[in-house]
Protein backbone atom coordinates (compact mmCIF):
# COMPACT_ATOMS: atom_id res chain seq x y z
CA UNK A 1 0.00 0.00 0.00
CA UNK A 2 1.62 3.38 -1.30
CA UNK A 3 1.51 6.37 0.79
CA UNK A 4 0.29 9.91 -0.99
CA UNK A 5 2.72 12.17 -1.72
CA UNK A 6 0.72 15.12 0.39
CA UNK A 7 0.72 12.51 3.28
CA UNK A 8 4.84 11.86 2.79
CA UNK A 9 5.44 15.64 2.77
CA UNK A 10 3.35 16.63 5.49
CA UNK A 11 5.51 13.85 7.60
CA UNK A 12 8.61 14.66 6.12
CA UNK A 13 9.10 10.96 5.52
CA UNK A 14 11.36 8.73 3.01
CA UNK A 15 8.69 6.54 0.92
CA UNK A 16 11.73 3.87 0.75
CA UNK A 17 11.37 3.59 4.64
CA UNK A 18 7.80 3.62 5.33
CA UNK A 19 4.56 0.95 4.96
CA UNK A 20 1.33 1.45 5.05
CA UNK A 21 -1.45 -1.21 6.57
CA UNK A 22 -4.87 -1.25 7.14
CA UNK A 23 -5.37 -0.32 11.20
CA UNK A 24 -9.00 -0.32 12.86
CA UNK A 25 -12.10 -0.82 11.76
CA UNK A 26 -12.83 1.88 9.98
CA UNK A 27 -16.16 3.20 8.84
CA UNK A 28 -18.69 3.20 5.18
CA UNK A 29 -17.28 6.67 4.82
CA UNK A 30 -13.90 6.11 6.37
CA UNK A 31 -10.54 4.46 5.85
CA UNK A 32 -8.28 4.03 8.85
CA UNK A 33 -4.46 2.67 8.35
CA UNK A 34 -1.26 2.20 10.31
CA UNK A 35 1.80 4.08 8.97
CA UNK A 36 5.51 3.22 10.04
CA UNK A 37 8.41 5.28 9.35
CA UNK A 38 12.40 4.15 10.00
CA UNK A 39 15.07 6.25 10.43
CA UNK A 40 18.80 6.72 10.02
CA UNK A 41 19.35 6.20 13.89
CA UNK A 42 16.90 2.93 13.08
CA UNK A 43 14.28 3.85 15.32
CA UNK A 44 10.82 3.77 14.26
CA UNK A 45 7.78 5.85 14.81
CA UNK A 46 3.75 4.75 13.90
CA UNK A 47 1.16 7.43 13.04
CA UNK A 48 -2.61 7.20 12.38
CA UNK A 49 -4.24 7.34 8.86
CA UNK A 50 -7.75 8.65 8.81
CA UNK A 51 -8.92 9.11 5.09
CA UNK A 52 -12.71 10.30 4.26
CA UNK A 53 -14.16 10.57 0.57
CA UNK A 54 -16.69 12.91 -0.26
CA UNK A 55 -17.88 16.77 0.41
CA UNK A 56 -17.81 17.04 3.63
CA UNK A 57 -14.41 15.21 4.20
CA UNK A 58 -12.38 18.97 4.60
CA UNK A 59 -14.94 20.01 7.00
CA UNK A 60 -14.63 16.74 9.14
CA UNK A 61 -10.64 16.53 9.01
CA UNK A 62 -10.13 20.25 9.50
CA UNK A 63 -12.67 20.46 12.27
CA UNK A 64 -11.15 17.01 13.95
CA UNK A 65 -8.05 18.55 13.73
CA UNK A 66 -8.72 21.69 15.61
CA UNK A 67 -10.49 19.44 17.75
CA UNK A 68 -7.42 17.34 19.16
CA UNK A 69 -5.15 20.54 19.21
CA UNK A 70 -7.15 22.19 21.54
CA UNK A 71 -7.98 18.98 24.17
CA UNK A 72 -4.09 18.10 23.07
CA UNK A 73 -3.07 21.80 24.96
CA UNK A 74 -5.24 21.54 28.05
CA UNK A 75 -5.05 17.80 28.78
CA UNK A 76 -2.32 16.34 26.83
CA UNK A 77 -2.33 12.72 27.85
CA UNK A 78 -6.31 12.70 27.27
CA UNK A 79 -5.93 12.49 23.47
CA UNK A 80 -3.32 11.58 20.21
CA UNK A 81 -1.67 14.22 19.19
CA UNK A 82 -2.55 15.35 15.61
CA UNK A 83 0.25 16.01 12.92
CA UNK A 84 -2.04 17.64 9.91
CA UNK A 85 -4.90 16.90 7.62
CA UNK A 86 -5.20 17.72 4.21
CA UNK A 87 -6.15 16.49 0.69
CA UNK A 88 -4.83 13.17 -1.12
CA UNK A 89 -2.68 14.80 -4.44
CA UNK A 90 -3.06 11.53 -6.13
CA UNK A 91 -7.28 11.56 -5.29
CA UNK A 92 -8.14 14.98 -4.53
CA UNK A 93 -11.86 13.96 -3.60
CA UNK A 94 -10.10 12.30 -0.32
CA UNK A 95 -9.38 14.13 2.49
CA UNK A 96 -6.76 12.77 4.98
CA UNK A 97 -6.33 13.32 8.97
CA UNK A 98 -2.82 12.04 10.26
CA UNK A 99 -2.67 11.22 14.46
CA UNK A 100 -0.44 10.01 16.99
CA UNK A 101 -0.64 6.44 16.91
CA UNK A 102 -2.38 4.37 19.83
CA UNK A 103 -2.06 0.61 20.40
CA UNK A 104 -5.98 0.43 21.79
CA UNK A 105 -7.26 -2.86 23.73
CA UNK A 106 -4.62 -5.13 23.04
CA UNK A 107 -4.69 -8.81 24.22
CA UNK A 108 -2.88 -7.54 27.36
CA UNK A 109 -4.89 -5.14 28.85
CA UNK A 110 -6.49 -5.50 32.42
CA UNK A 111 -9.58 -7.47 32.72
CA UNK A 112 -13.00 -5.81 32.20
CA UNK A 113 -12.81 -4.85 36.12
CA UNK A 114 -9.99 -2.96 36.15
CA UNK A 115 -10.99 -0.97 32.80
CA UNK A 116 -13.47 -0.12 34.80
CA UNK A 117 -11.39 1.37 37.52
CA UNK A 118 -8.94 2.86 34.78
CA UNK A 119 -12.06 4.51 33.34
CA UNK A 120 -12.89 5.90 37.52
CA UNK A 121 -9.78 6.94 37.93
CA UNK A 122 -8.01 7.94 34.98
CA UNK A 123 -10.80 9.57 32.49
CA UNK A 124 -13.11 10.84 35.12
CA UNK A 125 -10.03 12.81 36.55
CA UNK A 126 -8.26 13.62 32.82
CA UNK A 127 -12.20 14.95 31.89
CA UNK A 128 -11.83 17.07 35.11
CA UNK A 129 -9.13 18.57 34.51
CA UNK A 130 -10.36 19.52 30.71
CA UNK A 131 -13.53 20.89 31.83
CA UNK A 132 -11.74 23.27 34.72
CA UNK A 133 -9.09 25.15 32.23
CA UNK A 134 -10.67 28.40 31.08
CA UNK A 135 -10.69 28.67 27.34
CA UNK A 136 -8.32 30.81 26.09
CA UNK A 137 -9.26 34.52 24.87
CA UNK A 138 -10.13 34.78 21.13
CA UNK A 139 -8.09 37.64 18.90
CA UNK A 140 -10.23 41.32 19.37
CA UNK A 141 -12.31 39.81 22.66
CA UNK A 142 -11.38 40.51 25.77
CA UNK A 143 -12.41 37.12 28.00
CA UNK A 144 -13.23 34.24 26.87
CA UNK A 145 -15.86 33.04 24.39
CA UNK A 146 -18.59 30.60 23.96
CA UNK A 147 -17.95 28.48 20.29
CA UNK A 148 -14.97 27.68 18.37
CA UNK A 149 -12.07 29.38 15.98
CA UNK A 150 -13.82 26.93 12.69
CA UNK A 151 -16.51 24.80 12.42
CA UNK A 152 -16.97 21.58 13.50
CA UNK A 153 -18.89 18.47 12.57
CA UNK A 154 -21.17 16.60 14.86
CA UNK A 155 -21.45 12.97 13.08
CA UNK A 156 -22.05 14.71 9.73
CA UNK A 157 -23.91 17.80 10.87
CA UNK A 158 -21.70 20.84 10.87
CA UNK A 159 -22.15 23.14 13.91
CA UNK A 160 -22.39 27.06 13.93
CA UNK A 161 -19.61 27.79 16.24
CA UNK A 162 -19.26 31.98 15.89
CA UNK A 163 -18.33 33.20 19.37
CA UNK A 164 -20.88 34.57 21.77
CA UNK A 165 -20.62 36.29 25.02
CA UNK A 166 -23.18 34.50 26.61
CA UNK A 167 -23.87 30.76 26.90
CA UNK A 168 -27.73 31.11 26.93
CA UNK A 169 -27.38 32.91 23.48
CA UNK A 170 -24.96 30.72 21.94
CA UNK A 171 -26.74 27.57 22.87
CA UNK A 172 -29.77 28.97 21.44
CA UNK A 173 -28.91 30.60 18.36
CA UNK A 174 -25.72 28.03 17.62
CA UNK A 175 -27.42 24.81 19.09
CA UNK A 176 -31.01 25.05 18.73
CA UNK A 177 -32.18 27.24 16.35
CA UNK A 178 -29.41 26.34 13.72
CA UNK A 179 -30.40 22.86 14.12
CA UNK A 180 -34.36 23.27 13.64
CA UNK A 181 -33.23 25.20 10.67
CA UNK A 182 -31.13 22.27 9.42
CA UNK A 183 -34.24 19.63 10.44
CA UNK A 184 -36.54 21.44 8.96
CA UNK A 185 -34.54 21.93 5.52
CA UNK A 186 -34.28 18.14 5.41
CA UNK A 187 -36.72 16.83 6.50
CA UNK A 188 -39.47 19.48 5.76
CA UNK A 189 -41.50 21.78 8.11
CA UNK A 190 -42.50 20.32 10.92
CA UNK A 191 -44.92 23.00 13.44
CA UNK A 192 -45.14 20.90 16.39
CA UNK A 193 -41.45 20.49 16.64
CA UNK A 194 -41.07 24.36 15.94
CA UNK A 195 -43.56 25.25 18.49
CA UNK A 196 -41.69 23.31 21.06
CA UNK A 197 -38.19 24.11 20.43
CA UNK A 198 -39.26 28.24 20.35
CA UNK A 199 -41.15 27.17 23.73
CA UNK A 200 -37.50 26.20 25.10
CA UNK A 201 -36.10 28.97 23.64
CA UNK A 202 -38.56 31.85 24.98
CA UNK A 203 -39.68 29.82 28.40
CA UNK A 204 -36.80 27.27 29.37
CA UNK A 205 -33.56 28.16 28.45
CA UNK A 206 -33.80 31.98 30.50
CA UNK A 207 -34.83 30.21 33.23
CA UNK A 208 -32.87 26.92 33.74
CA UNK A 209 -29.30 28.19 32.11
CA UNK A 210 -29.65 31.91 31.64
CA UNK A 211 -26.93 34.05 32.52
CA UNK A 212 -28.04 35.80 35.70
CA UNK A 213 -29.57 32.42 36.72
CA UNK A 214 -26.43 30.39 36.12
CA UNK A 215 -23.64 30.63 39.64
CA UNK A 216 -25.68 32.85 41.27
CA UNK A 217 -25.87 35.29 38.35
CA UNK A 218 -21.81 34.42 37.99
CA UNK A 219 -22.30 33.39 34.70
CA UNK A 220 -20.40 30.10 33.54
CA UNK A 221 -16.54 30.01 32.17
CA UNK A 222 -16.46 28.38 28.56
CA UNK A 223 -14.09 25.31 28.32
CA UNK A 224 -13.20 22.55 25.88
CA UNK A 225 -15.46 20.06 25.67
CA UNK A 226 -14.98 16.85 23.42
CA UNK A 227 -18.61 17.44 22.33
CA UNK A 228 -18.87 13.84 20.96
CA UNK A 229 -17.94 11.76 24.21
CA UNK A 230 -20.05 8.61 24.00
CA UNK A 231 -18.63 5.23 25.05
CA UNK A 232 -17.67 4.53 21.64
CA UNK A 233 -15.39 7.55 21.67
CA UNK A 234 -12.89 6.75 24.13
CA UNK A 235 -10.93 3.36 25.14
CA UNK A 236 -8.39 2.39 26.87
CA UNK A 237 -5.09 3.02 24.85
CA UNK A 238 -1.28 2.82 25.15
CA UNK A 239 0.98 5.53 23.76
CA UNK A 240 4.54 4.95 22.64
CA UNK A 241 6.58 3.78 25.69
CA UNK A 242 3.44 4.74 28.03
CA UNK A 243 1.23 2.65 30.25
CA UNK A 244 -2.78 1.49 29.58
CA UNK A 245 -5.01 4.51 30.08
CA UNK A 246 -8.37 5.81 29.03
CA UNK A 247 -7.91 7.66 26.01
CA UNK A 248 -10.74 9.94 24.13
CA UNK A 249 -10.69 10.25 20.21
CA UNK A 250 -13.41 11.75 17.07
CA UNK A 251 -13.71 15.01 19.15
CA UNK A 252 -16.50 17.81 17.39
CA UNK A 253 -15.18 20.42 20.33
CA UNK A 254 -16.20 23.50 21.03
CA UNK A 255 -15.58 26.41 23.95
CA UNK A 256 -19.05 25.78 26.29
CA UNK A 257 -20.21 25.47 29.95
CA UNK A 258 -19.08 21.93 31.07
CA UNK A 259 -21.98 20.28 31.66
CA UNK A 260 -23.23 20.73 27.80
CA UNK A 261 -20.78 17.53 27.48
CA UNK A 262 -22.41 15.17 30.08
CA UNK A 263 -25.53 15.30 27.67
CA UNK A 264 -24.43 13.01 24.82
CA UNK A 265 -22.17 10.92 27.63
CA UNK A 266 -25.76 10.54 29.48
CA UNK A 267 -27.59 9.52 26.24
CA UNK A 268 -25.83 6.08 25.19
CA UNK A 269 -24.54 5.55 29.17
CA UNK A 270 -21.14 3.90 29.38
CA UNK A 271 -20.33 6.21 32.21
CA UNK A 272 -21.74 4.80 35.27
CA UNK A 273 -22.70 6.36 38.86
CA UNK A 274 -18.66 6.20 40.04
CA UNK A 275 -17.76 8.09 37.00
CA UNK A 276 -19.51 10.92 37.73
CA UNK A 277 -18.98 10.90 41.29
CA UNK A 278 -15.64 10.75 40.61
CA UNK A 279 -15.37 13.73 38.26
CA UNK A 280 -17.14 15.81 40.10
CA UNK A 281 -14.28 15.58 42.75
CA UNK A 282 -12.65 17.95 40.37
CA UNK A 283 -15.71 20.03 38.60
CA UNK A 284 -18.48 20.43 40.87
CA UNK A 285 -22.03 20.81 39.80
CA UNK A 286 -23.17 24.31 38.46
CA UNK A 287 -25.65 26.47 40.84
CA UNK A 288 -28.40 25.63 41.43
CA UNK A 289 -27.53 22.30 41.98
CA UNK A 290 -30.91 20.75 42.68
CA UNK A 291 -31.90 21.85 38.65
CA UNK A 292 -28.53 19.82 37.57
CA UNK A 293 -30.28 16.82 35.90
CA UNK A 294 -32.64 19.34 33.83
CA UNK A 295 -29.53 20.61 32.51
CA UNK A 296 -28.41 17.87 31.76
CA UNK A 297 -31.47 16.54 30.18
CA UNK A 298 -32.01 20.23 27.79
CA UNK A 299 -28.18 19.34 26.53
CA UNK A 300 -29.19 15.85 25.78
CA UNK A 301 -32.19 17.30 24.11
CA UNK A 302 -29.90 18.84 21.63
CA UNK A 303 -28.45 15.69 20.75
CA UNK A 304 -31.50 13.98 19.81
CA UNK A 305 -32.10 16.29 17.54
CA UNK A 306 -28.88 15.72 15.77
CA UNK A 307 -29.61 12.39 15.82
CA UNK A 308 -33.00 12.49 14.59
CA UNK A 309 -31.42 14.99 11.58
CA UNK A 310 -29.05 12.43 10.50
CA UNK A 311 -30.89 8.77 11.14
CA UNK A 312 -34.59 9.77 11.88
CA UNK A 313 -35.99 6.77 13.27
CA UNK A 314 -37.56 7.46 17.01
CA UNK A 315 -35.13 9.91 18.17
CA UNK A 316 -37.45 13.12 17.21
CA UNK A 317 -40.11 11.40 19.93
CA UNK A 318 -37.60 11.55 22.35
CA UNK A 319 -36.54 15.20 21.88
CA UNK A 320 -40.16 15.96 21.88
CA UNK A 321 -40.50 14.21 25.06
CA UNK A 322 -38.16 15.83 26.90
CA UNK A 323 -38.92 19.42 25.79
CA UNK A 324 -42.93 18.82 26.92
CA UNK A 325 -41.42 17.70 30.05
CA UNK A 326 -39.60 20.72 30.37
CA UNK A 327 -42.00 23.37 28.94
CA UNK A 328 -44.02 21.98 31.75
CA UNK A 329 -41.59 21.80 34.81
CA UNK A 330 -40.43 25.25 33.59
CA UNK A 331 -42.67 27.21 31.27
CA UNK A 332 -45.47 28.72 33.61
CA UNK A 333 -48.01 29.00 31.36
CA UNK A 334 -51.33 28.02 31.67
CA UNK A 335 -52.15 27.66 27.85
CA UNK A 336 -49.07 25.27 27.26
């Protein structure tokens, strides 16, 4: 298997020292390899092949790019390190990601038990440690900002991320209200689900994450968050000359409040009861505490509507569900 020449000169690598083999599983719209480079010293170093064919490869490498860099600067051990992305010169319809490599789950690993005390101890405390470094302060602002330098891609749904002051605002107008637009363009108007989501936006959000409402009108500090952390997103992984440890991978980040992640890691589970007690050892819950799990459940909200974007199926019954449940608990209108 011959390596591009945009891949070789992005690695700065001889093509007389380095093979290419298929590595992972893969995906329908993705090829994953193993590349291994020798050099004059004869040591050898493995990278990460991730190559996507078709429109919206640029967006996804670019934006999974970005991605890494910025978990790679707050939490380094928490991710691979990525080298580049760019465009195959020999098929420029293929887009191409290159990584640190990972071994991940190899024959040796600890038993299922102690993955699961790996997972307590090592990603509950490595995601704690992500969500409680401040994002850093965008060119012309002057604090930091809720969204993300470029866009990023959320399974195959890009996401508006142009900065906002205010997390209410951004995770209405970026979150919500771009993604009934993109629903609705799809998969055709649709009033009941309008009604609702403008119901969360006008009744809910102000009152369960608004600004003055939020840390005793404190506001929230933006962080990194993965923003695609289910269980299928991180495993336990060895880097070169390391030891086993949970690792997290296929980030869609963005600068938010830290409890927008726990939505998506609450919707497939994978993260159990210790997890979570665990991490909030080192981020504590947001005030007021006792409306936590509503949080929790309007960010998860969000992602059922992605879903229900890209696979249809039941998830738009589940988003609806949770927003009556919420225009109810929270709305305080008779007429609802």
């Amino acid at each position: 298997m011959a390596l591009d020449p945009a891949i070789l000169a992005l690695l700065k690598l001889d093509p007389s020292r380095t093979t290419v083999v298929p590595s992972g599983k893969g995906s329908s719209s993705a090829s994953t390899s193993k590349i291994t480079a020798r050099f004059d010293d004869g040591s050898e170093k493995s990278f990460f092949l991730k190559t996507l064919t078709g429109e919206l490869g640029p967006l996804l490498v670019h934006g999974e790019h970005a991605s890494l860099q910025a978990i790679h600067s707050a939490v380094p051990d928490l991710c691979p390190q990525s080298y580049g992305f760019g465009t195959l010169r020999e098929a420029p319809s293929t887009s191409f990601l290159v990584l640190e490599f990972i071994q991940l789950s190899p024959p040796s690993f600890p038993s299922a038990f102690m993955q699961t005390l790996y997972r307590r101890a090592s990603l509950a405390t490595e995601l704690g440690k992500l969500h409680s470094t401040p994002a850093p302060v965008p060119n012309g602002h002057t604090r930091p900002q809720f969204g993300f330098p470029i866009t990023t891609c959320c399974g195959d749904t890009p996401q508006d991320n142009s900065y906002k002051d205010s997390w209410a605002q951004f995770f209405v107008e970026n979150r919500l209200q771009h993604m009934l637009m993109r629903v609705e363009k799809k998969h055709g108007e649709d009033c009941e689900l309008r009604r609702l989501v403008e119901g969360i936006v006008a009744r809910v959000v102000p009152r369960l994450i608004g600004d003055d409402h939020l840390n005793n009108g404190k506001r929230v500090t933006p962080v990194v968050v993965h923003g695609d952390l289910w269980s299928g997103n991180a495993c336990m992984g060895v880097f070169a000359g390391g030891k086993p440890q949970e690792v997290v991978y296929g980030p869609s980040s963005c600068y938010a409040h830290s409890e927008y992640e726990i939505g998506i890691m609450r919707m497939f589970g994978g993260f159990g009861s210790s997890f979570f007690t665990e991490y909030h050892k080192h981020v504590p819950k947001t005030e007021p505490v006792d409306e936590y799990e509503d949080r929790i459940v309007l960010y998860e909200m969000y992602q059922y509507l992605n879903h229900y974007l890209i696979f249809r199926g039941g998830y738009k019954d589940d988003a609806m569900d949770v927003m009556n449940g919420l225009m109810h608990k929270y709305a305080d209108c008779d007429d609802f």
